[in-house]
PDB file of N, CA and C in Angstrom:
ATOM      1  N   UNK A   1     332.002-135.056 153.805  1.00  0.00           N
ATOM      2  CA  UNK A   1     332.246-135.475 152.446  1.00  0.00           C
ATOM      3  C   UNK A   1     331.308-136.622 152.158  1.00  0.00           C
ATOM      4  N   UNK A   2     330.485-136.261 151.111  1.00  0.00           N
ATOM      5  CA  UNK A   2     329.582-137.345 150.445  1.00  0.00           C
ATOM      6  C   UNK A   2     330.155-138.177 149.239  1.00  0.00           C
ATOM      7  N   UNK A   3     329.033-138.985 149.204  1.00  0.00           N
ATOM      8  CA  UNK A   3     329.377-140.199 147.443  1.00  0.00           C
ATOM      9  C   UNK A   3     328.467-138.873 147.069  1.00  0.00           C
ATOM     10  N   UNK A   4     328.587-139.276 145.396  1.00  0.00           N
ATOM     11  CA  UNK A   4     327.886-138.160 145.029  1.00  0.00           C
ATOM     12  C   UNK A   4     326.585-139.073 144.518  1.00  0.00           C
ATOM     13  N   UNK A   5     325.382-138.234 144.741  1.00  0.00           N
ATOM     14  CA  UNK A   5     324.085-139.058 144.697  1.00  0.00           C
ATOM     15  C   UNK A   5     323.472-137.711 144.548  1.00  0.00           C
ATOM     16  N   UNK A   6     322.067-137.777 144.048  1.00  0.00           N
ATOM     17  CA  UNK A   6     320.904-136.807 144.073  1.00  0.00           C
ATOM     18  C   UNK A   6     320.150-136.302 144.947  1.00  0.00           C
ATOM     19  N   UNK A   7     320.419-137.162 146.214  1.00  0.00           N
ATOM     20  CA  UNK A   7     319.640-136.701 147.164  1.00  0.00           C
ATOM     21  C   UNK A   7     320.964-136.286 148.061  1.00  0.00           C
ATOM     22  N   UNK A   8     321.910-135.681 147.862  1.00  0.00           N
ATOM     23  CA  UNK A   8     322.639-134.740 148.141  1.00  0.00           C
ATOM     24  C   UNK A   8     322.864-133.241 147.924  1.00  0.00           C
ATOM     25  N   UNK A   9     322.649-133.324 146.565  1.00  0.00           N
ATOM     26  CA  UNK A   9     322.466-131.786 146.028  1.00  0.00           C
ATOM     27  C   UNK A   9     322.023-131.027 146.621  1.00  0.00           C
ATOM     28  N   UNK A  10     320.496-131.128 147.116  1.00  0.00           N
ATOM     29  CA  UNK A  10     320.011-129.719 147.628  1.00  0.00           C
ATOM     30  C   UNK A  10     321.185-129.384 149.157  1.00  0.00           C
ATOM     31  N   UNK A  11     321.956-129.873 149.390  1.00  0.00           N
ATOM     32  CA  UNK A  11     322.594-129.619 150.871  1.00  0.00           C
ATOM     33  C   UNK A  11     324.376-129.856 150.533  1.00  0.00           C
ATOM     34  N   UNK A  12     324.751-129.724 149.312  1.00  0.00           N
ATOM     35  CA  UNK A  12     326.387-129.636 148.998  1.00  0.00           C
ATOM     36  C   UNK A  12     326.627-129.483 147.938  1.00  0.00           C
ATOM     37  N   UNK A  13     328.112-128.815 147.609  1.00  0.00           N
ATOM     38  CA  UNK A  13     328.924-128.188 146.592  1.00  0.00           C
ATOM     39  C   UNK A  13     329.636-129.610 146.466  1.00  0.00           C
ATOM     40  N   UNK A  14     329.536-129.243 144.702  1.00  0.00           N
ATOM     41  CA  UNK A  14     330.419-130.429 144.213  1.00  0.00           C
ATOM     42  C   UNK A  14     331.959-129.708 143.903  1.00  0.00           C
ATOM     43  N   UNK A  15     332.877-130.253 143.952  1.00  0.00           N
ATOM     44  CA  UNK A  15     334.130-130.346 143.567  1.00  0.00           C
ATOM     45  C   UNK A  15     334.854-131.204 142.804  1.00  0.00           C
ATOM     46  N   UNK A  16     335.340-130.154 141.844  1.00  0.00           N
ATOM     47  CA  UNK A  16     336.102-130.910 140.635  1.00  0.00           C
ATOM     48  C   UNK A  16     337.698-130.678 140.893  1.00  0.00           C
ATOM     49  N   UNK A  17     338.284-131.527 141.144  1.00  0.00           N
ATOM     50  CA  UNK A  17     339.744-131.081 140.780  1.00  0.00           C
ATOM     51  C   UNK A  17     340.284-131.754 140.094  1.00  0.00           C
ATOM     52  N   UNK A  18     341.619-131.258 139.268  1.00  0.00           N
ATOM     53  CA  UNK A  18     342.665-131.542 137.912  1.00  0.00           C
ATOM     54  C   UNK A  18     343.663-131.179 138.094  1.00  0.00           C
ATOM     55  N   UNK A  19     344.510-132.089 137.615  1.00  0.00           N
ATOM     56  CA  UNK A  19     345.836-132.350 137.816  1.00  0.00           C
ATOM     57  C   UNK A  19     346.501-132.866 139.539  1.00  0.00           C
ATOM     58  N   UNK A  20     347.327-131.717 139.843  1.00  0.00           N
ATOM     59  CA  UNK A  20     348.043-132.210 141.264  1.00  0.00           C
ATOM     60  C   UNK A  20     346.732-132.060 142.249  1.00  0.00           C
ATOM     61  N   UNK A  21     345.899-131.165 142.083  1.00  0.00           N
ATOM     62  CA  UNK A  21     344.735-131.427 143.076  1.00  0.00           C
ATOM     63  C   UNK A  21     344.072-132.392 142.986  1.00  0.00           C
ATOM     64  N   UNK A  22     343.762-133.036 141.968  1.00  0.00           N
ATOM     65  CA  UNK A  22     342.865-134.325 141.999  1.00  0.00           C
ATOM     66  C   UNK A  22     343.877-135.372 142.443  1.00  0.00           C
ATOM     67  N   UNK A  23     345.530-135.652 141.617  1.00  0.00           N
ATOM     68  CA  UNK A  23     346.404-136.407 143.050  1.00  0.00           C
ATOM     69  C   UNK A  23     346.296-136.472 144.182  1.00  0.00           C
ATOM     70  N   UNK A  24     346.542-134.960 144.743  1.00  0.00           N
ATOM     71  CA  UNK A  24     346.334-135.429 146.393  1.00  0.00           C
ATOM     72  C   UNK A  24     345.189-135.392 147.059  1.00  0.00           C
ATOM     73  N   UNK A  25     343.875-134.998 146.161  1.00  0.00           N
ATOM     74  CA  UNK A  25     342.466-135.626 146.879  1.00  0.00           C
ATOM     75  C   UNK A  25     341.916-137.411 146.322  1.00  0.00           C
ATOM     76  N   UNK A  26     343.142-137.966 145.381  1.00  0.00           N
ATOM     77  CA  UNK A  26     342.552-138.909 145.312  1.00  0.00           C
ATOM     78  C   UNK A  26     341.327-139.298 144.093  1.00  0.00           C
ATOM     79  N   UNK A  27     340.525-138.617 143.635  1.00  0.00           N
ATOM     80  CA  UNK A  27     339.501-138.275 143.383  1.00  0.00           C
ATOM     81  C   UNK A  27     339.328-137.279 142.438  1.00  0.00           C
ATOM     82  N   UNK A  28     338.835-137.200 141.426  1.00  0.00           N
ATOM     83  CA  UNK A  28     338.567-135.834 140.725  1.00  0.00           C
ATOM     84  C   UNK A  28     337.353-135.246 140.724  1.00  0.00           C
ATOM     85  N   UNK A  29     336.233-135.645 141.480  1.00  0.00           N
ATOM     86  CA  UNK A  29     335.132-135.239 142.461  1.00  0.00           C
ATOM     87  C   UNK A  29     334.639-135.798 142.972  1.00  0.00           C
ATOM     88  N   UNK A  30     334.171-134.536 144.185  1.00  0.00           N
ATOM     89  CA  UNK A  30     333.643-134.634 145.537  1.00  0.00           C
ATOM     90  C   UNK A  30     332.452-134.034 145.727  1.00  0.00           C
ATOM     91  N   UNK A  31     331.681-134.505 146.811  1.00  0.00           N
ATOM     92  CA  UNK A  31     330.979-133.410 147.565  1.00  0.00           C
ATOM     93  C   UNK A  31     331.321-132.652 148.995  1.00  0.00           C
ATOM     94  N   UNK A  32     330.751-132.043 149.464  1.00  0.00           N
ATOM     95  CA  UNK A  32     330.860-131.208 150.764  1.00  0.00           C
ATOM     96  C   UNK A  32     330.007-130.743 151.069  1.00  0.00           C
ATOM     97  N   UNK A  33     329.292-131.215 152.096  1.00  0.00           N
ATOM     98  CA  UNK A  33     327.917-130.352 152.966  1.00  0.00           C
ATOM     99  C   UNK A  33     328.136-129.038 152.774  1.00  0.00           C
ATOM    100  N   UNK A  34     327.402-128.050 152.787  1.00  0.00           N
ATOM    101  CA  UNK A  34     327.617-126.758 152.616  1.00  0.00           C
ATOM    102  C   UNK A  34     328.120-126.287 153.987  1.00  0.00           C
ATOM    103  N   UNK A  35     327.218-126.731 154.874  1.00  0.00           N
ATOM    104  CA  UNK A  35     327.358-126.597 156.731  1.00  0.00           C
ATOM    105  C   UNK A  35     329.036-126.747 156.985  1.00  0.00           C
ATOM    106  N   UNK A  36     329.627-127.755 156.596  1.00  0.00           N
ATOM    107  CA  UNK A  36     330.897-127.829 156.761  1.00  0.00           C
ATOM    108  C   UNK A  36     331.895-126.727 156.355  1.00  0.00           C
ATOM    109  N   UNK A  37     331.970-126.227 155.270  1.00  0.00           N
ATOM    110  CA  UNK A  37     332.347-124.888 154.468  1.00  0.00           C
ATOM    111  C   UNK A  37     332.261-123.540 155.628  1.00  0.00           C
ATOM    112  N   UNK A  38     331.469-123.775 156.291  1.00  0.00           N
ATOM    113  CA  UNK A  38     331.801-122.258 157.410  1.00  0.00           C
ATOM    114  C   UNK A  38     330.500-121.294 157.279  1.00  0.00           C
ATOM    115  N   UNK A  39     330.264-120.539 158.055  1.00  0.00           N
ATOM    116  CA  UNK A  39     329.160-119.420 158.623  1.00  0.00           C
ATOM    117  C   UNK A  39     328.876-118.553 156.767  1.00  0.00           C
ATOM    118  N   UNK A  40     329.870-118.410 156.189  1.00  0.00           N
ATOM    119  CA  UNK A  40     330.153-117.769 155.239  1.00  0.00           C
ATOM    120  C   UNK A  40     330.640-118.588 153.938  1.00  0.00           C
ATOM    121  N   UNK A  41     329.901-119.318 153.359  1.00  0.00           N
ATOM    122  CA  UNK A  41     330.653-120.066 152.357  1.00  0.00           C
ATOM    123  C   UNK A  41     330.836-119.163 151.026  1.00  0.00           C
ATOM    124  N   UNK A  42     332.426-119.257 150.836  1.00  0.00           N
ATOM    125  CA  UNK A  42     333.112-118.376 149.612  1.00  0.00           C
ATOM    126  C   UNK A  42     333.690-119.760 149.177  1.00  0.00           C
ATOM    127  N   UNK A  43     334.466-119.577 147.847  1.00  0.00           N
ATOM    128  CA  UNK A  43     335.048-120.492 146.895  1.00  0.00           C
ATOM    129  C   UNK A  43     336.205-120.692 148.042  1.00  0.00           C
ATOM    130  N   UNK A  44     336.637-119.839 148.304  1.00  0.00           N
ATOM    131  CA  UNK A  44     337.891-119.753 148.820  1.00  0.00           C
ATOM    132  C   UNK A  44     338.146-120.285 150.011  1.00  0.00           C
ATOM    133  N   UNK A  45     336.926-120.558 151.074  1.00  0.00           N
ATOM    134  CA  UNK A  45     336.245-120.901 152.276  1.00  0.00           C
ATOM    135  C   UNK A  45     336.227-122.891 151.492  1.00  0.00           C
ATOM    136  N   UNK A  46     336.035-122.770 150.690  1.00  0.00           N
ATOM    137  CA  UNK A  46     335.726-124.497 150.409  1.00  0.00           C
ATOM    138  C   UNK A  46     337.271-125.029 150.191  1.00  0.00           C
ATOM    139  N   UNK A  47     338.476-124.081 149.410  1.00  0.00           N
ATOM    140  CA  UNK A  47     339.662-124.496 149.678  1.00  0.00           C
ATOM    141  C   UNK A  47     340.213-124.844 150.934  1.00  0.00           C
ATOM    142  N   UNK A  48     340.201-123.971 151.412  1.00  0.00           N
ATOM    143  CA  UNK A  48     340.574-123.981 152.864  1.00  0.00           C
ATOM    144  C   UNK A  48     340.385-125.468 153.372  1.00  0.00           C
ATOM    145  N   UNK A  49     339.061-125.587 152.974  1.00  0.00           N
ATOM    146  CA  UNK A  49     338.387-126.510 154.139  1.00  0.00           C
ATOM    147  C   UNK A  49     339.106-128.175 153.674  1.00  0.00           C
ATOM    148  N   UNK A  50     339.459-128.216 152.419  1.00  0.00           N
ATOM    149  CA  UNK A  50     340.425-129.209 151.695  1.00  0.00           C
ATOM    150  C   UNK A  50     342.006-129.310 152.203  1.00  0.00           C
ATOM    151  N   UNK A  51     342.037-128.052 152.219  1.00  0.00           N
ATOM    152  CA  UNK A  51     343.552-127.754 152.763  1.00  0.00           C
ATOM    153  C   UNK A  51     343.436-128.556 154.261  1.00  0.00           C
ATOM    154  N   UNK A  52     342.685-128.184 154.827  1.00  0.00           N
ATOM    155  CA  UNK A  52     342.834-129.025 156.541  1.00  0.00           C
ATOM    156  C   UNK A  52     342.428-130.464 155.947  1.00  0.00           C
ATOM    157  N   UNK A  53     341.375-130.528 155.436  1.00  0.00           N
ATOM    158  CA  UNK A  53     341.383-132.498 155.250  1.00  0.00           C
ATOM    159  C   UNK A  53     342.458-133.201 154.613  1.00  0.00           C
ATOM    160  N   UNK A  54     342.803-132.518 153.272  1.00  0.00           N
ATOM    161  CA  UNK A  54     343.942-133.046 152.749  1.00  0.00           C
ATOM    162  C   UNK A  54     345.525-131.917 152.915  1.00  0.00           C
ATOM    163  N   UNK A  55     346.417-132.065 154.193  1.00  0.00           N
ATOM    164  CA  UNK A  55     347.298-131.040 154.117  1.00  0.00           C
ATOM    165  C   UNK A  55     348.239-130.702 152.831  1.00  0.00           C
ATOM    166  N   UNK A  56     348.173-131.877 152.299  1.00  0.00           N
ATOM    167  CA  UNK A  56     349.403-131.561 151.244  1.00  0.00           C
ATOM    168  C   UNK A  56     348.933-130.950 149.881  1.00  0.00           C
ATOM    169  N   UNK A  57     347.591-130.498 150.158  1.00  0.00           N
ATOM    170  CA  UNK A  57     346.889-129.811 149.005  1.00  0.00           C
ATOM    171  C   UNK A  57     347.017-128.349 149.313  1.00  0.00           C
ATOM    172  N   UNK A  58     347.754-127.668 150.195  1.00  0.00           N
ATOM    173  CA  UNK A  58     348.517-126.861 150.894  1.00  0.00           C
ATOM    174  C   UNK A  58     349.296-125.830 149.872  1.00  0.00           C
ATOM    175  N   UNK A  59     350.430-126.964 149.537  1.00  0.00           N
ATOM    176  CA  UNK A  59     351.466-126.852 148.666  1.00  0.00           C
ATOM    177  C   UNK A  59     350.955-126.099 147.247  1.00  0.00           C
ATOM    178  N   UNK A  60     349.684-126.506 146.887  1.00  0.00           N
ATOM    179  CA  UNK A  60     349.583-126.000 145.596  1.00  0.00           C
ATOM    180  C   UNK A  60     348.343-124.518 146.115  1.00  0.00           C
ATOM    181  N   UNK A  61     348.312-124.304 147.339  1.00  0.00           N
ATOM    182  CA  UNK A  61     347.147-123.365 147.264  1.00  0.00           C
ATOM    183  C   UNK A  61     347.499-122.048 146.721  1.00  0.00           C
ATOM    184  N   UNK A  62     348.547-121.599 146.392  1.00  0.00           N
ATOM    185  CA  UNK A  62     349.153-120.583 145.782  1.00  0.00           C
ATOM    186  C   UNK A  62     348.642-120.403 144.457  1.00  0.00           C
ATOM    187  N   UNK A  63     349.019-121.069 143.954  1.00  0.00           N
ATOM    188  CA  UNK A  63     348.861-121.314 142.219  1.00  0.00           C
ATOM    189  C   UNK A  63     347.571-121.932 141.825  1.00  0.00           C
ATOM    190  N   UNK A  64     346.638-122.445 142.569  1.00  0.00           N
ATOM    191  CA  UNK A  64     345.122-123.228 142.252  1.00  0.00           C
ATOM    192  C   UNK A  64     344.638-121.888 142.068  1.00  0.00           C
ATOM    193  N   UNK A  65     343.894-121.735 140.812  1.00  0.00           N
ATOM    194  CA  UNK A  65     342.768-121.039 140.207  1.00  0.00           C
ATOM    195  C   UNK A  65     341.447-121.520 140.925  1.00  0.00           C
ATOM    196  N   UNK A  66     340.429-121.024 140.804  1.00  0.00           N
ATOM    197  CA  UNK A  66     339.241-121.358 141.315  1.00  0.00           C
ATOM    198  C   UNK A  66     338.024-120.782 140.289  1.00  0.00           C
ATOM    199  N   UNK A  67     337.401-121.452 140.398  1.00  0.00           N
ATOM    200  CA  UNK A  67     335.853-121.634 139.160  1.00  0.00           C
ATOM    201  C   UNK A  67     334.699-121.993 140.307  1.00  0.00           C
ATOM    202  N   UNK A  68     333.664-121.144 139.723  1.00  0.00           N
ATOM    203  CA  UNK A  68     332.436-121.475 140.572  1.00  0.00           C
ATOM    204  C   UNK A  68     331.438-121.638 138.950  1.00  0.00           C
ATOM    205  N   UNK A  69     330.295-123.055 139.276  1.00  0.00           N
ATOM    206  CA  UNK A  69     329.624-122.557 138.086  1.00  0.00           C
ATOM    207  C   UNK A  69     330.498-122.600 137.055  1.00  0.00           C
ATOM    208  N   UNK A  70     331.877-122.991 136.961  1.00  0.00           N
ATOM    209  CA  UNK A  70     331.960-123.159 135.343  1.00  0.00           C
ATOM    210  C   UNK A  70     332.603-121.847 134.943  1.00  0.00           C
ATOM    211  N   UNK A  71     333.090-120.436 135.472  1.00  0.00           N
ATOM    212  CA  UNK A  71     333.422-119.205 135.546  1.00  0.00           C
ATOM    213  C   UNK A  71     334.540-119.372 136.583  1.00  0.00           C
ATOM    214  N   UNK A  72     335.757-118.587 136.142  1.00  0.00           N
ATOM    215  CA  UNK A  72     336.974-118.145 137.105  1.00  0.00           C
ATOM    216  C   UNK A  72     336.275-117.252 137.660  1.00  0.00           C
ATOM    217  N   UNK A  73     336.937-117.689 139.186  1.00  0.00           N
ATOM    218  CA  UNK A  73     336.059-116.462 140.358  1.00  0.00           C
ATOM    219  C   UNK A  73     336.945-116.149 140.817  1.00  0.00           C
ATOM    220  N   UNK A  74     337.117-115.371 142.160  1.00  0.00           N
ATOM    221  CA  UNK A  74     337.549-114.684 143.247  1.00  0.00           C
ATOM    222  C   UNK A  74     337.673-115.601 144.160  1.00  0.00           C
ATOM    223  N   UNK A  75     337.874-115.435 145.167  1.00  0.00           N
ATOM    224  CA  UNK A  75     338.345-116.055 146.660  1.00  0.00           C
ATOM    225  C   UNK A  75     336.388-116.135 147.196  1.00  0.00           C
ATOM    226  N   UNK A  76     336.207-114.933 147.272  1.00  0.00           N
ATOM    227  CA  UNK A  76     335.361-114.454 147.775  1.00  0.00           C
ATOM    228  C   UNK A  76     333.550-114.513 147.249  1.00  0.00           C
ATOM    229  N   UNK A  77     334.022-115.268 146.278  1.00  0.00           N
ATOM    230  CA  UNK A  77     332.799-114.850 145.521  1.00  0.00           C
ATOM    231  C   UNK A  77     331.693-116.330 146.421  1.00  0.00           C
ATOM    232  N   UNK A  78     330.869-115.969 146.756  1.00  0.00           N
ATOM    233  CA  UNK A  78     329.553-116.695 147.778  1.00  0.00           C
ATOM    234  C   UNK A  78     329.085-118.241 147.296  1.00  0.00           C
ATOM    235  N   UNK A  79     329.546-119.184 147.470  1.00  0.00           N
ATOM    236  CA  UNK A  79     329.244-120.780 147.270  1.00  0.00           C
ATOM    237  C   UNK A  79     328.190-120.845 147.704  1.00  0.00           C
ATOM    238  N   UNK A  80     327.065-121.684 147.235  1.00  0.00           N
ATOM    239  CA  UNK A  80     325.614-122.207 147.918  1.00  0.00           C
ATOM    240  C   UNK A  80     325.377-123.456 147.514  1.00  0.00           C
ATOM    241  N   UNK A  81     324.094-124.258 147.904  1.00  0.00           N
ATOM    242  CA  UNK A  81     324.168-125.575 148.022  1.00  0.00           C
ATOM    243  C   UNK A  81     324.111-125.753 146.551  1.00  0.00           C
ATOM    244  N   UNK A  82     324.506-126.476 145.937  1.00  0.00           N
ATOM    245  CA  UNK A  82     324.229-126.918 144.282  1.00  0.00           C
ATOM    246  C   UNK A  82     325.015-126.392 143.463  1.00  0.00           C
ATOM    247  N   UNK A  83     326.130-125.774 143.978  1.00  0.00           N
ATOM    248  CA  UNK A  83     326.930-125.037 143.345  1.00  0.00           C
ATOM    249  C   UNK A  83     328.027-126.132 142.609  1.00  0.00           C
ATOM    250  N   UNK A  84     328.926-125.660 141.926  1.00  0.00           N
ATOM    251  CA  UNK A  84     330.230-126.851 141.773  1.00  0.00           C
ATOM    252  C   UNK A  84     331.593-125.399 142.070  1.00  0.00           C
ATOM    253  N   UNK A  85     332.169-126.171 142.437  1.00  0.00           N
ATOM    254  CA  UNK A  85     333.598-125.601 142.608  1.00  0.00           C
ATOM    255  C   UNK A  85     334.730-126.033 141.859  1.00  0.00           C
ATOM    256  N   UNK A  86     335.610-125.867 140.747  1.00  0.00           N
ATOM    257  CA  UNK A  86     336.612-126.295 140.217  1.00  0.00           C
ATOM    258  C   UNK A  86     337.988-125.869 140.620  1.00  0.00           C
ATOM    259  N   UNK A  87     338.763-126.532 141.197  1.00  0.00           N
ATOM    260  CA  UNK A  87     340.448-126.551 141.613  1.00  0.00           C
ATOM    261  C   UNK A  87     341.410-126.883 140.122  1.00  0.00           C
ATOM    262  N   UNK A  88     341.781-125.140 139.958  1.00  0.00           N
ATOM    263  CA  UNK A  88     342.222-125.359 138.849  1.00  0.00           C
ATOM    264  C   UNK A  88     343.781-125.110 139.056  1.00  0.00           C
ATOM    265  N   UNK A  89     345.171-126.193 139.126  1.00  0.00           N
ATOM    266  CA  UNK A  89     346.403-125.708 139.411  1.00  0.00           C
ATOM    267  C   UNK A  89     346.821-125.316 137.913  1.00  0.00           C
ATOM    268  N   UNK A  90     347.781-124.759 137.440  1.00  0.00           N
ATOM    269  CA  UNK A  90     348.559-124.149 136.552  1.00  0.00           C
ATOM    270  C   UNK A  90     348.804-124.939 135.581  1.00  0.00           C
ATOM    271  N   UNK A  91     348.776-125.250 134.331  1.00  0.00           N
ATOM    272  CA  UNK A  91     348.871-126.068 133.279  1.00  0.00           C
ATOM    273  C   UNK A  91     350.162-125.166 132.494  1.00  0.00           C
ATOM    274  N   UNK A  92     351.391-126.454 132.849  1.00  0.00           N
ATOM    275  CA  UNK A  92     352.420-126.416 131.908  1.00  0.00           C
ATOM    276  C   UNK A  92     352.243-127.170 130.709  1.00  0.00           C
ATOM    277  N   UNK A  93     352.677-126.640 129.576  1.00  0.00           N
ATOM    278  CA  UNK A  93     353.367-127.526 128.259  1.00  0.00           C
ATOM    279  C   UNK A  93     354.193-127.483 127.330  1.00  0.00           C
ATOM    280  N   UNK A  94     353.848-127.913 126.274  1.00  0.00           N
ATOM    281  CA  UNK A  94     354.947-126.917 125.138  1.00  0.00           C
ATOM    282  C   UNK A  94     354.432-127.505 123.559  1.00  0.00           C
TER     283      UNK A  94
END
């Protein structure tokens, strides 16, 4: 996990999270080496990898939407360096 700076980009995904995800990361963005993310980096592969740093971000992995780029994605859909990732949990109101 980086500060976020420019001479980071070419080598990590930024992360945005809102609401209870940005609670329990603290933060409403991050970076992440891409290397860290796994052999295979998917959107879903960068949750994960939150879920072990922060456990209690766990709780909401059910219901977190996911955005790559600004677009609702898949689990699966392929993260690369410069990418952004958005943690989107469920928006109640009335």
């Amino acid at each position: 996990m980086n500060v976020l700076g420019s001479e980071q980009m070419a080598t990590s995904v930024r992360v945005l999270a809102f609401a209870g995800a940005r609670d329990v990361l603290g933060t409403h963005e991050l970076e992440l080496d891409i290397a860290d993310i796994g052999a295979t980096p998917t959107a879903s592969a960068v949750l994960d990898l939150l879920c072990r740093r922060w456990p209690a971000l766990a709780a909401y992995r059910a219901a977190i939407r996911l955005a790559v780029n600004g677009e609702y994605a898949a689990g699966d859909v392929p993260v690369r360096a410069g990418d952004e990732v958005a943690l989107i949990p469920p928006v109640a109101g009335g």
